[in-house]
Protein backbone atom coordinates (compact mmCIF):
# COMPACT_ATOMS: atom_id res chain seq x y z
CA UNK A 1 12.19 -15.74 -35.24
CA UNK A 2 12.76 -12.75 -33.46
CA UNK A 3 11.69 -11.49 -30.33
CA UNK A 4 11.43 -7.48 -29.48
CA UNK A 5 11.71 -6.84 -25.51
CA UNK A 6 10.70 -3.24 -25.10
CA UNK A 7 11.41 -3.56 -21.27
CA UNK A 8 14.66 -3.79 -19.62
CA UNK A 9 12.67 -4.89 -16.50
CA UNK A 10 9.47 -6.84 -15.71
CA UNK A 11 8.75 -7.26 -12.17
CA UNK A 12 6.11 -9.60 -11.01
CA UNK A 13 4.22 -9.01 -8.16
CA UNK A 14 2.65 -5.44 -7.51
CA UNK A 15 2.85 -5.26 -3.70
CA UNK A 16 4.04 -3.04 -1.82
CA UNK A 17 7.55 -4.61 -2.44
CA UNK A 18 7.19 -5.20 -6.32
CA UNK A 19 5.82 -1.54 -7.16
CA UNK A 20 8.34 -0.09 -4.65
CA UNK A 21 11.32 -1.74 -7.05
CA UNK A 22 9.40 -0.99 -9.98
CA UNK A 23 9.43 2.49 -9.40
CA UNK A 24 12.99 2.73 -8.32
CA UNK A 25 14.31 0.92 -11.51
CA UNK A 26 11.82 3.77 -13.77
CA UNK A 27 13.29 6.36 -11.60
CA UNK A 28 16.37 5.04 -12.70
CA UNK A 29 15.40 5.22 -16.57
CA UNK A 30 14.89 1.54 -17.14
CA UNK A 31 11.52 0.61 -18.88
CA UNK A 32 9.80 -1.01 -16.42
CA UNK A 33 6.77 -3.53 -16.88
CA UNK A 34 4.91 -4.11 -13.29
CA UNK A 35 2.39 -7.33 -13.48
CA UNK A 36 0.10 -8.91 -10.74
CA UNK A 37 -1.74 -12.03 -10.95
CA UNK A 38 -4.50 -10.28 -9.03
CA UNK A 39 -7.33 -8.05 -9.48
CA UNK A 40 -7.32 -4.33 -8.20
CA UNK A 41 -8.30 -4.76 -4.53
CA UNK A 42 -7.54 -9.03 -4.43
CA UNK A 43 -7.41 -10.45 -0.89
CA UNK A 44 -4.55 -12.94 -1.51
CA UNK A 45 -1.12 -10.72 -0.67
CA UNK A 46 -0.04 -9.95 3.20
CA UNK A 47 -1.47 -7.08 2.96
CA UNK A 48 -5.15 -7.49 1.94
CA UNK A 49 -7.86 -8.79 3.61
CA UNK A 50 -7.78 -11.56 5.80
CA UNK A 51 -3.91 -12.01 5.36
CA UNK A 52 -3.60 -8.17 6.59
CA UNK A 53 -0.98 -8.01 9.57
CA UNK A 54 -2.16 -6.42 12.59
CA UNK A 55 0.00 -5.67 15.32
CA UNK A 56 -1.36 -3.05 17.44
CA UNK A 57 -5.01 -2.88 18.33
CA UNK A 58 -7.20 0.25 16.51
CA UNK A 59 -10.65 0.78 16.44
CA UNK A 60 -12.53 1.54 13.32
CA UNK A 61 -15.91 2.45 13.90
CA UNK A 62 -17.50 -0.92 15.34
CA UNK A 63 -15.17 -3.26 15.31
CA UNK A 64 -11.26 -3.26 16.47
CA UNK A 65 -7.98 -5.40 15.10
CA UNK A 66 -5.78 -6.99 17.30
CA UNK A 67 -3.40 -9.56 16.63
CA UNK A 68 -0.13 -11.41 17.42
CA UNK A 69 3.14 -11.63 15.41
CA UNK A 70 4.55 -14.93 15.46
CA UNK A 71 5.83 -18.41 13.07
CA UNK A 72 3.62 -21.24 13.11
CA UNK A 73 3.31 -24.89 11.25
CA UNK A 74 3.54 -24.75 7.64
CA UNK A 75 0.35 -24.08 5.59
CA UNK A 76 -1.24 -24.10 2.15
CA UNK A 77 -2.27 -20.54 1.29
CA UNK A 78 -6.07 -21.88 0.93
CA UNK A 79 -6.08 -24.16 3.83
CA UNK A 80 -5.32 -21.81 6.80
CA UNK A 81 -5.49 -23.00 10.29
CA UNK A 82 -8.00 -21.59 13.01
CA UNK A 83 -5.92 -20.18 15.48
CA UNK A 84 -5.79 -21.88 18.74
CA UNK A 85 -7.98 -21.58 22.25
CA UNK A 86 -4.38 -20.45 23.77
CA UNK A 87 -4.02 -18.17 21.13
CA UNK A 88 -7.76 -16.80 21.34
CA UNK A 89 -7.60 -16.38 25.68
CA UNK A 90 -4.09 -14.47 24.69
CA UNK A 91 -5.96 -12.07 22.57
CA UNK A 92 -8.74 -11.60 24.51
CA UNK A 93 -6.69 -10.51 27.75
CA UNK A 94 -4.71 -7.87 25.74
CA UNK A 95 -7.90 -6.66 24.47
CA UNK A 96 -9.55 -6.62 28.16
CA UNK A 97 -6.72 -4.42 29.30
CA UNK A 98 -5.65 -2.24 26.27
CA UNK A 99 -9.50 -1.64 24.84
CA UNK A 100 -11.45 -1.23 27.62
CA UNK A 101 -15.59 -1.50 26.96
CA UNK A 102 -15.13 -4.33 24.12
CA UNK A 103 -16.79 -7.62 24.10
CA UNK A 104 -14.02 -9.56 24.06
CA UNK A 105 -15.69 -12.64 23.25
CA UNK A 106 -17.24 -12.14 20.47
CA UNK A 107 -14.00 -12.29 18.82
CA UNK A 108 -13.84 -13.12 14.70
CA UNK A 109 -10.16 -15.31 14.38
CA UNK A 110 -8.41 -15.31 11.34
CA UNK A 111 -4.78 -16.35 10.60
CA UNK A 112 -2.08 -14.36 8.58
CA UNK A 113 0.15 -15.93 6.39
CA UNK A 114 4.18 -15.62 6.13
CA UNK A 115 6.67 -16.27 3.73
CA UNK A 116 9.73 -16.58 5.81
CA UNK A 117 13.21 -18.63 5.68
CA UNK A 118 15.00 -20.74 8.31
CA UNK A 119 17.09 -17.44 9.57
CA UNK A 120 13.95 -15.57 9.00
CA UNK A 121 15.94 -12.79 6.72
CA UNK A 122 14.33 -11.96 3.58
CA UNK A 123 15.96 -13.68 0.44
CA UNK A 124 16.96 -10.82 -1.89
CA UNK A 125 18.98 -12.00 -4.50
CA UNK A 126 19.96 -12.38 -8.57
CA UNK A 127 20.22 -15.79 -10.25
CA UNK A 128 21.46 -15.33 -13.81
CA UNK A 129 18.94 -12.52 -15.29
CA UNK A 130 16.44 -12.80 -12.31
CA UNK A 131 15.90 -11.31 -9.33
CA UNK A 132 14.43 -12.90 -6.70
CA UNK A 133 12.82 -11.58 -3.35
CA UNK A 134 10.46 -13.48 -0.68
CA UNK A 135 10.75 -14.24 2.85
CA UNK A 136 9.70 -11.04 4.44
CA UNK A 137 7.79 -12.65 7.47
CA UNK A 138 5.21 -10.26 7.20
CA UNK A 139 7.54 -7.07 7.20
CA UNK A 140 8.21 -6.38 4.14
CA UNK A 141 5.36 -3.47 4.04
CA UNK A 142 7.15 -1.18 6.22
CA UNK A 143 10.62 -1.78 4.40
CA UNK A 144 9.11 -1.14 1.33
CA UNK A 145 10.89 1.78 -0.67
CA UNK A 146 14.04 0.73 1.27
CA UNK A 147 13.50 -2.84 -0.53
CA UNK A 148 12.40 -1.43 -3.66
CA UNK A 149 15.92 0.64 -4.31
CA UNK A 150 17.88 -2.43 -3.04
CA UNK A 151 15.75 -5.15 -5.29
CA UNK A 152 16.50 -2.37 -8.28
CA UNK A 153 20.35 -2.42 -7.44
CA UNK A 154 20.35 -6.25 -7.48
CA UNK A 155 18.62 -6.42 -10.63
CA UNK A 156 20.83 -4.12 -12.02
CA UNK A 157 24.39 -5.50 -10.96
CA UNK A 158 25.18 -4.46 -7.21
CA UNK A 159 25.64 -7.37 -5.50
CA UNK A 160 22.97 -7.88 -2.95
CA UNK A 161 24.24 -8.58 0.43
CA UNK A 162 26.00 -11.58 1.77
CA UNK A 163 23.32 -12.17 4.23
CA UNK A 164 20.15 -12.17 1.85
CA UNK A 165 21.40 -14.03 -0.59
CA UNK A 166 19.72 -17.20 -1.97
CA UNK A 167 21.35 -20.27 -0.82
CA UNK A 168 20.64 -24.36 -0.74
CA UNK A 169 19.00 -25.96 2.22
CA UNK A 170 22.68 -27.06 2.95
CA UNK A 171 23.89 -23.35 2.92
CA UNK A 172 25.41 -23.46 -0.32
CA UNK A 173 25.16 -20.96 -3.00
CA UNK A 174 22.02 -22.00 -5.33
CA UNK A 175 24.13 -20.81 -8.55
């Protein structure tokens, strides 16, 4: 049997980081298919809905978003943990001081998940014909279309570089 590929790329994962690298590889002239597991709009990536990353205070008609920036225990993606009392009184003084006139106790907690490494560098990387990239630790939005070109030169051959790259929890190369 054969098989007809009319892409020379699929990228999985339409994120900021995915659809950055997808566009960089069509940019490039490859024929790029871009898939998500998610609906238009989903609240399960870092940067929708209750996994959004806040990390300066702005007020949005009647409510304002504060939050800390920080690595925690290890979770399951549908079994977050309520952030602590500490972590609440924290909040609540930099919102007494930097937003004056808001109730801080009425305060709605909600943790934001991370994908992040030991080193806490991004894994960027190419393992036989995939690419691989995680571990952005929540920053991986504002690195975007720097990400996206560098994800399209390691899936096409450049050699990502010696400090992203993918290795075994003893520090070995993975390949």
């Amino acid at each position: 049997m054969t098989t007809r590929h009319d892409q020379d790329h699929v990228v999985v994962g339409a994120g900021v980081v995915g659809a950055a690298t997808a566009r960089a590889l069509a940019r490039a002239g490859a024929r790029v298919l871009l898939v998500e597991r998610g609906t238009r709009g989903h609240d399960r990536g870092s940067s929708h809905g209750a996994s959004r990353i806040v990390r300066r205070g702005y007020v949005a008609d009647d409510w304002v978003a504060v939050g800390t920036h920080g690595t925690g225990r290890e979770v399951h993606p549908d079994a977050r943990l309520e952030p602590s009392e500490e972590g609440r009184a924290v909040l609540r003084e930099y919102v007494a001081e930097w937003v004056p006139g808001v109730d801080v106790d009425s305060l709605e907690p909600i943790s934001c998940l991370y994908d992040t490494t030991p080193t806490e560098d991004p894994v960027l990387d190419r393992v036989g014909a995939v690419t691989v990239a995680t571990g952005f630790s929540g920053h991986g939005f504002k690195f975007g279309p720097t990400l996206g070109a560098l994800l399209a030169g390691v899936a096409t051959g450049t050699p990502a570089p010696e400090r992203f790259r993918l290795r075994g929890a003893g520090g070995g190369d993975v390949r």
